[in-house]
Protein backbone atom coordinates (compact mmCIF):
# COMPACT_ATOMS: atom_id res chain seq x y z
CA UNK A 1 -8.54 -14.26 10.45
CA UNK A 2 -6.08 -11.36 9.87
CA UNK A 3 -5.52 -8.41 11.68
CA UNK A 4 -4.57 -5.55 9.60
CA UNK A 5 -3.14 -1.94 10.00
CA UNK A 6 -3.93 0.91 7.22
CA UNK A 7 -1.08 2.50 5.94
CA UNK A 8 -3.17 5.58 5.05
CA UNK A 9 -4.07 6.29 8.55
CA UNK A 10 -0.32 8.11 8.45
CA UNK A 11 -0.09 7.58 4.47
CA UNK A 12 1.46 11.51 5.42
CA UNK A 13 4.33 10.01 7.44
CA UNK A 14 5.63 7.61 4.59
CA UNK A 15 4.88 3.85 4.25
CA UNK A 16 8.27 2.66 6.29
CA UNK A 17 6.94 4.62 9.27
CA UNK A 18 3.46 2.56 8.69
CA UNK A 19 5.00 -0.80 8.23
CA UNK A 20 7.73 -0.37 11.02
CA UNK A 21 4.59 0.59 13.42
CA UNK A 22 2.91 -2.20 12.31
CA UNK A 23 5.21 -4.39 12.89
CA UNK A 24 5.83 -3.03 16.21
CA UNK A 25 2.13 -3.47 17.00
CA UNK A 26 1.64 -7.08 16.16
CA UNK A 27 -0.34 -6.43 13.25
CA UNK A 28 -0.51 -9.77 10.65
CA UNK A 29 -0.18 -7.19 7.82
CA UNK A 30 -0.76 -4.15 6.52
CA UNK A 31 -3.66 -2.97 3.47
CA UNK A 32 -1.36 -0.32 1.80
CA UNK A 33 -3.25 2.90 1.08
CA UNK A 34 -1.70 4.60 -2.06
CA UNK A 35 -0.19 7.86 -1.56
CA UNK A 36 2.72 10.39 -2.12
CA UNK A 37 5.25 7.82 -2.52
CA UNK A 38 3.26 5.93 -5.28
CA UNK A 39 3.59 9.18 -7.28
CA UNK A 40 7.41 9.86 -6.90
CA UNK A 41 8.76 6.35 -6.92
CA UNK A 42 6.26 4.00 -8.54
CA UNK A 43 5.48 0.22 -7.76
CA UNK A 44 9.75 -0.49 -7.04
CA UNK A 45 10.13 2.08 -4.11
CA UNK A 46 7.23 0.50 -2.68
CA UNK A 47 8.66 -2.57 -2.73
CA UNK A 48 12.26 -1.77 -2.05
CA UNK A 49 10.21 -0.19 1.06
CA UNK A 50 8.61 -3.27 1.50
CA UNK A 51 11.47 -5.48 1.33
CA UNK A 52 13.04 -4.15 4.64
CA UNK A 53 9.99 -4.87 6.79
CA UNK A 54 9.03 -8.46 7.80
CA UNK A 55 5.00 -7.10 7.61
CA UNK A 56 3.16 -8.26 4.68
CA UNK A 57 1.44 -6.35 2.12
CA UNK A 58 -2.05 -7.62 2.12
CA UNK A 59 -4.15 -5.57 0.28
CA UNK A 60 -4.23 -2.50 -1.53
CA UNK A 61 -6.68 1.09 -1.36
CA UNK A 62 -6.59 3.56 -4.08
CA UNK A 63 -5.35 7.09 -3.28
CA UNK A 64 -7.54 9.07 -0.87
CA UNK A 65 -6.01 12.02 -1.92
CA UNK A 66 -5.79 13.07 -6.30
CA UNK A 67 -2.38 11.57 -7.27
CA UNK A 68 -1.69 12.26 -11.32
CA UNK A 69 -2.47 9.02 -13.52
CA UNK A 70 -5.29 7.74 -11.16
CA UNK A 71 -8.91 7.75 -12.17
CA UNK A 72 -10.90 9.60 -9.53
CA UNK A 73 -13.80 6.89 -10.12
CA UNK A 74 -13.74 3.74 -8.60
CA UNK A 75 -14.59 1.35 -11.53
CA UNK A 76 -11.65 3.02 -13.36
CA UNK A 77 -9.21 2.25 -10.41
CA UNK A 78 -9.80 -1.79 -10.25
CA UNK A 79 -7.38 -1.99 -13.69
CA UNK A 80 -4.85 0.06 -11.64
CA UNK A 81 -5.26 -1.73 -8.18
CA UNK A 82 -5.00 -5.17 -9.94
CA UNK A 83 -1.19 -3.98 -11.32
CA UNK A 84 0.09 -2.41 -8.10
CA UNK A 85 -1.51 -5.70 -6.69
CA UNK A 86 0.19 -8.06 -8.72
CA UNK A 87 3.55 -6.05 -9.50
CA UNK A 88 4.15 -6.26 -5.60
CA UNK A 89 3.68 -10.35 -5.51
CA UNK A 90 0.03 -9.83 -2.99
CA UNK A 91 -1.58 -13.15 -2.98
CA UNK A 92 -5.26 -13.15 -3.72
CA UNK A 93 -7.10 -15.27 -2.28
């Protein structure tokens, strides 16, 4: 079993704040909530983020908030959950 830590419970603070608590915490990995930073620097910041934080990426939540280019519906968002999933390398198991 893995223990993870929701980036969108501070999704408001940025995603190196969540991952850097994380890792503080002991958490096994993180299910990263898309937010804000999706919008401004796509799939790449998040994983240029990513890349300086030895916390994996486990899974990934659509945006709790309305970002532009998301469906609001949630069997629209699967297509767009699969790419973010598989641009940043998550294993599925």
């Amino acid at each position: 079993m893995r223990i993870t830590f929701s980036t969108g419970t501070f999704y408001h603070r940025g995603l190196g704040y969540s991952l850097a608590l994380a890792r503080e915490a002991g958490y096994d990995g993180v299910e990263l909530a898309i937010g804000p930073e999706y919008r401004f620097s796509g799939v790449d910041g998040l994983r240029h983020i990513a890349l300086h934080y030895p916390v994996p990426i486990l899974s990934v939540h659509p945006p709790f908030i309305p970002l532009p280019g998301w469906p609001r519906y949630s069997d629209e968002r699967i297509p767009y959950l699969a790419q973010v999933t598989q641009a940043l390398g998550i294993r599925i198991w």
